[in-house]
Protein backbone atom coordinates (compact mmCIF):
# COMPACT_ATOMS: atom_id res chain seq x y z
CA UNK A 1 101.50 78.95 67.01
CA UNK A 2 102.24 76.32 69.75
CA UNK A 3 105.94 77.27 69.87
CA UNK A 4 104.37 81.02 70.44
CA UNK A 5 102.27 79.83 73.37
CA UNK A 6 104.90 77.85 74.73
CA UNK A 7 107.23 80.45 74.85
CA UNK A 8 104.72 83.00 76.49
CA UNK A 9 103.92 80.14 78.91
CA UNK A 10 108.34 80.02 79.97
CA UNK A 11 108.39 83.73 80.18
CA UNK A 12 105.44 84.20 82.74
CA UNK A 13 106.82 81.15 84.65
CA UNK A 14 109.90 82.89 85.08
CA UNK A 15 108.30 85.94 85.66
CA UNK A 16 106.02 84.56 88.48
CA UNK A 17 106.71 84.36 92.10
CA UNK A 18 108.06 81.40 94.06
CA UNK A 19 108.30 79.70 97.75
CA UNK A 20 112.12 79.65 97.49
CA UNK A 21 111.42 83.95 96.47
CA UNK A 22 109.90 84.31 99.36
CA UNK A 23 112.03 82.00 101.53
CA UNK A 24 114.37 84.37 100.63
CA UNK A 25 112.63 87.72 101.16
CA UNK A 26 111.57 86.05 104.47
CA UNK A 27 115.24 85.22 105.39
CA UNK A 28 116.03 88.75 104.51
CA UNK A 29 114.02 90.99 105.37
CA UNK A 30 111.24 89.63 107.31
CA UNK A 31 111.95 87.62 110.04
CA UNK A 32 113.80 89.71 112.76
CA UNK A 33 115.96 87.08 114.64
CA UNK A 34 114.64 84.39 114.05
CA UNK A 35 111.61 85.33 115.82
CA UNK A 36 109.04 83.63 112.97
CA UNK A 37 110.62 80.29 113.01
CA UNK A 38 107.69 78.78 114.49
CA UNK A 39 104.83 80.74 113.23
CA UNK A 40 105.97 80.51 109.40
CA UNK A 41 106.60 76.98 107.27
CA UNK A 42 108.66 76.58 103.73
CA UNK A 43 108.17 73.54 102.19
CA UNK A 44 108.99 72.75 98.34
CA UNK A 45 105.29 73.77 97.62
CA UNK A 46 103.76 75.82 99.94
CA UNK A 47 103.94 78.10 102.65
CA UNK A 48 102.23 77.65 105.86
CA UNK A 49 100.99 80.26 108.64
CA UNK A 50 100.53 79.02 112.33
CA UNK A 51 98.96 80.73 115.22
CA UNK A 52 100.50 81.39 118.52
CA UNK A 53 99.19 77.76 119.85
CA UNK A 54 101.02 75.87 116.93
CA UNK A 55 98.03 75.33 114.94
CA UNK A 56 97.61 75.76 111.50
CA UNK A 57 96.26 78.56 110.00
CA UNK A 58 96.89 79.10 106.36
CA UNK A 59 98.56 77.66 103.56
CA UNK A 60 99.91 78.85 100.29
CA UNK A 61 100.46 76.83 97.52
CA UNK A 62 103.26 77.47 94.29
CA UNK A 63 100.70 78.42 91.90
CA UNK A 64 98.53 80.75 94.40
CA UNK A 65 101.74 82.66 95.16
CA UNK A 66 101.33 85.79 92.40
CA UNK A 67 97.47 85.95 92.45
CA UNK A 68 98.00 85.93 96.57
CA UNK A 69 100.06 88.91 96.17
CA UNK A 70 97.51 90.73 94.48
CA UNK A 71 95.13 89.81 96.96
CA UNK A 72 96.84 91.45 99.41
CA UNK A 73 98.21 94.38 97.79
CA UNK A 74 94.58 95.25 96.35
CA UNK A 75 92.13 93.89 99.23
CA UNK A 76 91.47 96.58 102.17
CA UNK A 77 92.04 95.41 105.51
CA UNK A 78 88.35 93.54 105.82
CA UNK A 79 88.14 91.83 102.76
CA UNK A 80 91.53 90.60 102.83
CA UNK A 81 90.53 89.11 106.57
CA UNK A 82 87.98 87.39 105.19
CA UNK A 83 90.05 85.88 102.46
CA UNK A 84 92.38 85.11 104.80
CA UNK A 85 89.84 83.02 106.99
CA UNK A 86 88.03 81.38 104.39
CA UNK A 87 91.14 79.87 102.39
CA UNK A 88 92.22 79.04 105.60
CA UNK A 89 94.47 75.99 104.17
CA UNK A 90 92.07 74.77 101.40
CA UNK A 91 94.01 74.83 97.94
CA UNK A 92 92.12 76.93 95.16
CA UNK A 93 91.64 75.43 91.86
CA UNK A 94 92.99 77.36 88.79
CA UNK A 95 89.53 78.85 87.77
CA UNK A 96 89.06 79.94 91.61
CA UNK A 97 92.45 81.63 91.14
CA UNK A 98 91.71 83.04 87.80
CA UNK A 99 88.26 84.44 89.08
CA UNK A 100 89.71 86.11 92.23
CA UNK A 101 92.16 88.10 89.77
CA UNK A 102 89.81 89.24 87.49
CA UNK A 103 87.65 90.87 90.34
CA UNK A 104 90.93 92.30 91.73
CA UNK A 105 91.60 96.42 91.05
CA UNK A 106 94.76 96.01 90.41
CA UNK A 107 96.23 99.48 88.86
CA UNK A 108 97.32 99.61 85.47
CA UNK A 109 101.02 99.76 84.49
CA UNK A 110 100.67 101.43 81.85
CA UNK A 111 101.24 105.21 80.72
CA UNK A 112 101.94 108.10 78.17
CA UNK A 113 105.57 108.43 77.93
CA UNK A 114 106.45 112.48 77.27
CA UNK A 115 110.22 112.72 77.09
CA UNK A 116 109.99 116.52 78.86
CA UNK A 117 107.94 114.84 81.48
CA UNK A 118 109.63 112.21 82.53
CA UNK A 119 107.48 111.00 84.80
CA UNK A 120 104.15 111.50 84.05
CA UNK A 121 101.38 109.20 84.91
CA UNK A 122 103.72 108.28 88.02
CA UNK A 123 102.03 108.35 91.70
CA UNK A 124 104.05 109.74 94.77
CA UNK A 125 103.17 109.99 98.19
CA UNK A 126 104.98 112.34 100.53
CA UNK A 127 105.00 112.20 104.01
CA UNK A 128 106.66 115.05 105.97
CA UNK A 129 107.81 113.47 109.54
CA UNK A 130 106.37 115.18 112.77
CA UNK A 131 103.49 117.48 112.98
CA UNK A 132 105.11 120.36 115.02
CA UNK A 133 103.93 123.62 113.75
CA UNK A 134 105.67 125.91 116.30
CA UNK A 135 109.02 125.18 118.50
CA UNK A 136 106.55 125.04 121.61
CA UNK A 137 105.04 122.18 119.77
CA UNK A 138 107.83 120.67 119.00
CA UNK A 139 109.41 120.76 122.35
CA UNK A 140 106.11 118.59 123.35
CA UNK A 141 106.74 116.47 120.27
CA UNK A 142 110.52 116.17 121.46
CA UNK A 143 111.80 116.49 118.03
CA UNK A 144 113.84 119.88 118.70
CA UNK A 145 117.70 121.20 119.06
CA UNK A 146 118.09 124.01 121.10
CA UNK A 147 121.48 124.53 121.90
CA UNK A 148 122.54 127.50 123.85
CA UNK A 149 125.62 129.95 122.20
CA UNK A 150 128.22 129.43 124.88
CA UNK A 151 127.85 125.49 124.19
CA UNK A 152 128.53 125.72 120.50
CA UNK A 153 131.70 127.56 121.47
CA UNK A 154 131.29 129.95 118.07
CA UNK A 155 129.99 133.43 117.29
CA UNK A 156 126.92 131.78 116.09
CA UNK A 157 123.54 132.46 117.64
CA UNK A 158 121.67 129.92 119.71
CA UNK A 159 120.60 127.51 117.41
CA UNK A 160 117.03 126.43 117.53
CA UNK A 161 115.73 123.67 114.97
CA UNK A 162 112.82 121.87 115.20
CA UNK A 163 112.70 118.36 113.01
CA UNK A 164 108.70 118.87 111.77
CA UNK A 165 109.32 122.53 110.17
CA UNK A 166 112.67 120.78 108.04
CA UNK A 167 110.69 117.71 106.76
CA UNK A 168 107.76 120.13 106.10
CA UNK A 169 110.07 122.57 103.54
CA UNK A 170 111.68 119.54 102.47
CA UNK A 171 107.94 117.82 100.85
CA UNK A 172 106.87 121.10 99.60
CA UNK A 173 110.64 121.58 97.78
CA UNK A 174 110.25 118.07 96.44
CA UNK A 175 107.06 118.24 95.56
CA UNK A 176 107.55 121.14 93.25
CA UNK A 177 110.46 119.54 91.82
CA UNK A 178 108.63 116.16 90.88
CA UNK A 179 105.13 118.08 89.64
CA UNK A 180 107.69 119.88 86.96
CA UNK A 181 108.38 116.33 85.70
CA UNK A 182 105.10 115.45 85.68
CA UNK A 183 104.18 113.46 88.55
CA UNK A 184 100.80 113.26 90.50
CA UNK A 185 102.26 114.15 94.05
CA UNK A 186 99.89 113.69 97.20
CA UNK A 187 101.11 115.45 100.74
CA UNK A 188 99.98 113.70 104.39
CA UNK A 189 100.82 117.57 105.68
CA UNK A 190 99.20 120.03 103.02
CA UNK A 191 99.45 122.55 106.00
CA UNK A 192 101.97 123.06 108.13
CA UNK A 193 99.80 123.56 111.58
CA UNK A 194 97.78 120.49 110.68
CA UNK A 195 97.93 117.18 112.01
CA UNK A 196 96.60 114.68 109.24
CA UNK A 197 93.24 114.77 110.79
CA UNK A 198 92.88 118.72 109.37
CA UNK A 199 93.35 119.84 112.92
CA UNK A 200 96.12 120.83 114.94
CA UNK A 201 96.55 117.99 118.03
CA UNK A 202 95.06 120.35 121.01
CA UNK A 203 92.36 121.23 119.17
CA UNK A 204 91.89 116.92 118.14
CA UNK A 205 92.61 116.32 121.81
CA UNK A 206 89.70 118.59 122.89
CA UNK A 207 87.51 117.72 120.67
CA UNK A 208 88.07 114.10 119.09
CA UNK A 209 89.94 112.01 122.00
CA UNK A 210 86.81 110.96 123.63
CA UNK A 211 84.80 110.25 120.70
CA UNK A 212 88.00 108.10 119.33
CA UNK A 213 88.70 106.17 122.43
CA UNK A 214 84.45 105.29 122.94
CA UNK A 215 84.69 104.24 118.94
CA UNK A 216 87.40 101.81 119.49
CA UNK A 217 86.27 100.23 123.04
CA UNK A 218 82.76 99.75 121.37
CA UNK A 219 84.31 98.11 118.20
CA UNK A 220 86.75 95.89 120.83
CA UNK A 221 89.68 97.76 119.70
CA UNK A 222 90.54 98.70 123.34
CA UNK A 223 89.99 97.07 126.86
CA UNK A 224 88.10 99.01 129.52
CA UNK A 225 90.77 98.90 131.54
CA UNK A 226 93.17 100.95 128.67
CA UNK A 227 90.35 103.21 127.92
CA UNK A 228 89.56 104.49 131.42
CA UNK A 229 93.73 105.00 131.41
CA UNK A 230 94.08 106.58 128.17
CA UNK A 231 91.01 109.10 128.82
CA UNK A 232 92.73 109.96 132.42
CA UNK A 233 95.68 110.74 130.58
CA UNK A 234 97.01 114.65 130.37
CA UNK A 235 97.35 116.43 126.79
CA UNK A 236 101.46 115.59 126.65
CA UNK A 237 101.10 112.12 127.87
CA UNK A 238 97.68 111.10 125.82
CA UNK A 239 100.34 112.14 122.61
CA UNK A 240 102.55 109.63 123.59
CA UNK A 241 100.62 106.81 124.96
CA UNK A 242 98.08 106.96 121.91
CA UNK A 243 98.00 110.11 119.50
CA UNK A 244 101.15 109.93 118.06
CA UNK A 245 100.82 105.87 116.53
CA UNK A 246 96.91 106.51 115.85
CA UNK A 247 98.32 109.27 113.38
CA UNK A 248 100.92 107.82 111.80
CA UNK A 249 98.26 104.90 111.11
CA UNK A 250 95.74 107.83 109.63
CA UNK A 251 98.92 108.79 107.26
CA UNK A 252 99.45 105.18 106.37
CA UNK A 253 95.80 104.96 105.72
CA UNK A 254 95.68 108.31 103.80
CA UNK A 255 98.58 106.95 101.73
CA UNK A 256 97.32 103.90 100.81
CA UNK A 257 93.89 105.71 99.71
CA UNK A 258 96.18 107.29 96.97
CA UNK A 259 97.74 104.23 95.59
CA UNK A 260 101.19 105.61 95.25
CA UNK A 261 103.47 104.09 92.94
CA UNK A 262 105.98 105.17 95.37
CA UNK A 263 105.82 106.50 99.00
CA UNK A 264 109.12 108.70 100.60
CA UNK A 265 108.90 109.59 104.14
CA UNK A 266 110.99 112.18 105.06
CA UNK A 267 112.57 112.55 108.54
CA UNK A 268 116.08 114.19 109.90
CA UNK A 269 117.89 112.37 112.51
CA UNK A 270 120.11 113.32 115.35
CA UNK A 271 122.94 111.02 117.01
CA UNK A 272 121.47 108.75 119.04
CA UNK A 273 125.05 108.44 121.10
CA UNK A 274 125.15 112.10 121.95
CA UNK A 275 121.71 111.94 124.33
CA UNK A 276 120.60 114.40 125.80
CA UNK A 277 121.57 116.30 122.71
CA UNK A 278 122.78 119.49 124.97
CA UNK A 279 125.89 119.87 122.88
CA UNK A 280 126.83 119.14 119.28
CA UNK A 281 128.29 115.90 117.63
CA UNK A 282 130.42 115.43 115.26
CA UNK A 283 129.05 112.30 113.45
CA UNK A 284 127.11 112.46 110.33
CA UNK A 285 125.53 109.92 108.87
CA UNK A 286 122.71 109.12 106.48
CA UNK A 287 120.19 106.01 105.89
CA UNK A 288 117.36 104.88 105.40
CA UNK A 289 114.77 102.35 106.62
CA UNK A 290 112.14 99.90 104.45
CA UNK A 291 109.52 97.31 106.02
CA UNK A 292 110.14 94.14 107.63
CA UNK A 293 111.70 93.25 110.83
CA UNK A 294 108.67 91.22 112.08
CA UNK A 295 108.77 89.72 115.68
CA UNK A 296 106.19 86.76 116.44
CA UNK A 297 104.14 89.14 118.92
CA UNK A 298 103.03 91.37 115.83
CA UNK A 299 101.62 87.91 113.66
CA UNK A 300 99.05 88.12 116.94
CA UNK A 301 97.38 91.09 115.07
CA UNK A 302 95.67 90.19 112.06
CA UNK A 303 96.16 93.40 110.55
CA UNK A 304 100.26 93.35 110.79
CA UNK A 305 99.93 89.19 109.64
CA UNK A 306 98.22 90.81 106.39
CA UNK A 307 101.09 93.42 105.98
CA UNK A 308 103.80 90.67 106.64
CA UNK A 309 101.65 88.61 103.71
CA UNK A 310 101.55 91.46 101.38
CA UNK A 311 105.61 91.64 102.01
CA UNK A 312 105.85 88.04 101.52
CA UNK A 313 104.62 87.47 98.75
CA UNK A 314 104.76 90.27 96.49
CA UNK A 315 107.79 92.59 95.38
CA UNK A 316 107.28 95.83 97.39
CA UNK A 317 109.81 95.29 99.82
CA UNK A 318 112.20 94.74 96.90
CA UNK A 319 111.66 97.50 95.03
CA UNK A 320 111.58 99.69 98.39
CA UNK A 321 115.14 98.60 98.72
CA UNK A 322 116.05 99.57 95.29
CA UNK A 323 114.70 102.95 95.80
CA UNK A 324 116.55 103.34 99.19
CA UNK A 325 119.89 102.16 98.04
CA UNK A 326 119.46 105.12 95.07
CA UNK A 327 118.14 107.33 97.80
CA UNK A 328 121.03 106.78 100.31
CA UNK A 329 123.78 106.89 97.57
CA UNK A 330 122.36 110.46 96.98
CA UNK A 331 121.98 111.78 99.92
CA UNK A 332 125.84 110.44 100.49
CA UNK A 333 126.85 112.56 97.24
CA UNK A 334 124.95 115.45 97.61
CA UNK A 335 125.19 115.90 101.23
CA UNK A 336 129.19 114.50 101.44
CA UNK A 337 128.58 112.85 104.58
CA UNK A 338 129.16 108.82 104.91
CA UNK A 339 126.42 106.11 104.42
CA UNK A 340 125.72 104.38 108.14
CA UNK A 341 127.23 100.85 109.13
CA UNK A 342 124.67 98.72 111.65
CA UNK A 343 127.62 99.40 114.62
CA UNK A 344 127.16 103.45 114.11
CA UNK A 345 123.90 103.28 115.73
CA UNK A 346 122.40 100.72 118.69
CA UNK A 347 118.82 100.73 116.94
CA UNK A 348 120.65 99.81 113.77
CA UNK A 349 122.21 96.81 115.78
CA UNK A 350 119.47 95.76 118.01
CA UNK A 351 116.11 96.82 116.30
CA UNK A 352 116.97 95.89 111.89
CA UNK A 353 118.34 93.88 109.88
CA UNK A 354 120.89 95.11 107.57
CA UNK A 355 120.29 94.47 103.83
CA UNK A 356 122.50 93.56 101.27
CA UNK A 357 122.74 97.12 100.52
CA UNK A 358 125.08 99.69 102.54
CA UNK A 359 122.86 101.72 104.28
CA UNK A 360 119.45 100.51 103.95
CA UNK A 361 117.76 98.60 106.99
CA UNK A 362 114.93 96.28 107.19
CA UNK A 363 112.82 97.82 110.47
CA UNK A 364 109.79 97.39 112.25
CA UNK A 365 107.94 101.05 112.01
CA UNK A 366 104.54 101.54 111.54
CA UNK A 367 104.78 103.59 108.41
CA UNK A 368 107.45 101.16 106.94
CA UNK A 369 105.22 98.26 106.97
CA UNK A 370 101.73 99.55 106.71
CA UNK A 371 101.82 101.57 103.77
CA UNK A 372 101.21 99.63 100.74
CA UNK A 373 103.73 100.66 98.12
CA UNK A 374 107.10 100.66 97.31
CA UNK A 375 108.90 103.26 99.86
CA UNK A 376 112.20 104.93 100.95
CA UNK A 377 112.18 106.33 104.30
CA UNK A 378 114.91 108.33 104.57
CA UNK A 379 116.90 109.63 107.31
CA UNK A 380 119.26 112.01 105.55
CA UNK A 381 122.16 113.78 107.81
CA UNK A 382 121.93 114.61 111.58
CA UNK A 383 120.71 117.67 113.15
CA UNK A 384 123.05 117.76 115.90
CA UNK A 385 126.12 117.62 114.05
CA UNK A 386 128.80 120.50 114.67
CA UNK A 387 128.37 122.12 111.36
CA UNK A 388 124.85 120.76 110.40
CA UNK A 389 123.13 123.14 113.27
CA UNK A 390 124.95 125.65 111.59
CA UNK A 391 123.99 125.38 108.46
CA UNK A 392 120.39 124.28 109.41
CA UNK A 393 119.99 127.39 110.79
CA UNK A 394 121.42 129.55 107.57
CA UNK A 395 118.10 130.42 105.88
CA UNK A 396 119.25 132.47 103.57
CA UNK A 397 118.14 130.08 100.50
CA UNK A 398 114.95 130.57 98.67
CA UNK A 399 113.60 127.18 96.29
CA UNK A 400 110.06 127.70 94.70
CA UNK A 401 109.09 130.43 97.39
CA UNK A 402 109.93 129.05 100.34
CA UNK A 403 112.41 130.63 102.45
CA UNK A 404 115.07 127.54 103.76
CA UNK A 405 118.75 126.79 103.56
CA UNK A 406 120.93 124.93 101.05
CA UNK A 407 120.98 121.47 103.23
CA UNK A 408 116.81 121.18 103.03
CA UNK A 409 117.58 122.13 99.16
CA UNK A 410 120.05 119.38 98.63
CA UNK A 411 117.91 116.76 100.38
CA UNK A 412 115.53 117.35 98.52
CA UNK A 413 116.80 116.78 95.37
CA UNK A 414 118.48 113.80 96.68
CA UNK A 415 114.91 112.29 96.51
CA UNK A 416 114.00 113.79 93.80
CA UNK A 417 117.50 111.94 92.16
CA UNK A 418 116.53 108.89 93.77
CA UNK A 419 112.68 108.62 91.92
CA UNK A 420 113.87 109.85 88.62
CA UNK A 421 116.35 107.46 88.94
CA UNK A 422 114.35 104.92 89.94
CA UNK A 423 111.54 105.06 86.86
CA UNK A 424 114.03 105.96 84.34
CA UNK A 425 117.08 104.48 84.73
């Protein structure tokens, strides 16, 4: 009996999370150039938070490590403040720490294995990139191609392609394809001509903006001076000084209301060295993009400092990388266009780090590092390549109903791949 317990004991020690774990998933993932140095601490036994001012804010200790990360992965933003304040650097006995995790929803692991469904009982969150329902829209979104038939130098028509309607056919393709093997799948964009907040963004800007900006100035969310700006602002503007980040923090919010096992975002990318993107390219790459990249001006907001904690200390970030690397390594094969290098791109360079693994990059986006699950978000081929307009445009391809073209097909089943894959295998 003692040699029983003793054994369990060794294999949830090695099991269990430690500093030098997340000295590492600090080193590589976390802390964009160096930029936490001063604001985050390893010593043999604990980690320690500062403020801006040098002063110390919180501490974690070896054995709080795993029940931390359940705190943060399973507290919602107030409650994990308030943890966060009260602990402050005080270390927490073992029945403190064994009480906190028994109050803790943590999901359960386990479910009904069906050999035809592969993956039933699993969780996936979808988010479509954009919101454009029209090309008018997405001209004011500035996620469009429209190139012109004398630039294309081709028989072909103009081409016209807007980035929201692809990533839109895309999630409904995938989700199809991942409900057939059982999976609960939740979408951010149900409907096409709906913004997240079951409205299209005119009809939100006429309607919600003022309400939303007096919310936030009376909760000290905004200063007076930034709200009498922001509610001066003109519809296109308002969108990008405010509407477009407040709704990719609704989908991170809807998300994390789901409790996804696993999250894919879905965008298509153009080549950032052929700007203006008159005229076509002829790059091609793929990608894709996990959390991280923190710079010492987002550990001001507590909200991001809980998000870099939750990264910390748990294993999302890891597993997000796993689920990339499968996801890029798909869309390589099934698309036959090359996996991206950090010099094919300046934001690859100058705004990521570059994992271990070929074409997945650590990067400070909203949806990357607020949504609280395991993620891939993918960036699959670009738009404005010489024979990807082309073929973007050749929707002569039907998959579950909807009317598309063989590129949206394959990328979808590259994520489809990528999550079978990942639970399976």
């Amino acid at each position: 009996m003692r040699l029983l317990i003793c054994l369990v004991c060794s294999i949830t020690i090695l099991g269990a999370q430690t500093v030098q774990d997340c000295k590492k998933r600090f080193d590589s993932y976390l802390n964009f150039k160096g930029s936490l140095n001063n604001l985050v601490r390893f010593d043999k036994e604990s980690i320690t938070i500062y403020n801006s001012k040098g002063q110390k804010e919180f501490t974690a200790y070896q054995k709080e490590i795993p029940m931390l990360a359940e705190v943060f992965e399973n507290y919602d933003t107030k409650t994990a403040t308030k943890f966060y304040k009260n602990k402050s650097s005080k270390k927490l006995s073992k029945q403190q720490r064994d009480s906190i995790r028994i109050y803790l929803d943590v999901p359960k692991g386990n479910r009904e294995k069906i050999e035809a469904l592969p993956l039933n009982g699993i969780k996936v969150a979808i988010d479509a990139g954009h919101l454009a329902s029209s090309f008018t829209e997405a001209m004011n979104e500035q996620k469009f191609l429209y190139f012109l038939r004398d630039s294309l130098k081709s028989t072909l028509d103009t081409v016209k392609i807007y980035e929201a309607d692809l990533t839109y056919k895309t999630s409904l393709i995938l989700k199809e394809m991942l409900e057939g093997k059982g999976a609960n799948v939740f979408l951010t964009r149900p409907t096409q001509s709906l913004s997240t907040f079951g409205c299209s963004y005119s009809y939100w800007f006429a309607n919600y903006k003022k309400k939303v900006l007096d919310s936030l100035l009376q909760i000290n969310k905004l200063e007076a001076s930034e709200y009498r700006k922001l509610n001066n602002l003109p519809e296109y503007n308002f969108f990008w000084d405010f509407f477009r980040d407040y709704e990719l923090s609704n989908r991170a919010r809807l998300i994390n209301n789901f409790k996804p096992d696993v999250t894919t975002i879905i965008h298509y990318n153009v080549d950032e060295k052929n700007v203006p993107w008159k005229k076509t390219s002829h790059n091609d790459f793929t990608m894709a993009f996990i959390g991280g990249s923190f710079t010492a001006d987002r550990l001001d907001n507590i909200e991001s400092k809980l998000n870099f904690l939750r990264l910390l200390f748990g294993e999302q970030i890891d597993k997000s990388e796993k689920l990339s690397h499968i996801t890029v390594h798909q869309f390589s094969e099934n698309l036959k266009i090359p996996i991206a290098c950090t010099d094919d791109a300046d934001y690859l360079k100058n705004n990521c780090i570059c994992s271990k693994n070929h074409g997945v990059f650590s990067r400070q986006l909203i949806l990357c590092n607020k949504i609280n699950s395991p993620l891939v978000y993918g960036e699959n081929l670009y738009q404005d390549n010489i024979d990807e307009c082309k073929w973007l445009m050749n929707n002569t391809t039907t998959a579950y109903g909807i009317k598309t073209n063989d590129r949206v097909v394959k990328v979808a089943k590259s994520y489809y791949n990528s999550i079978l894959i990942y639970f399976t295998k």
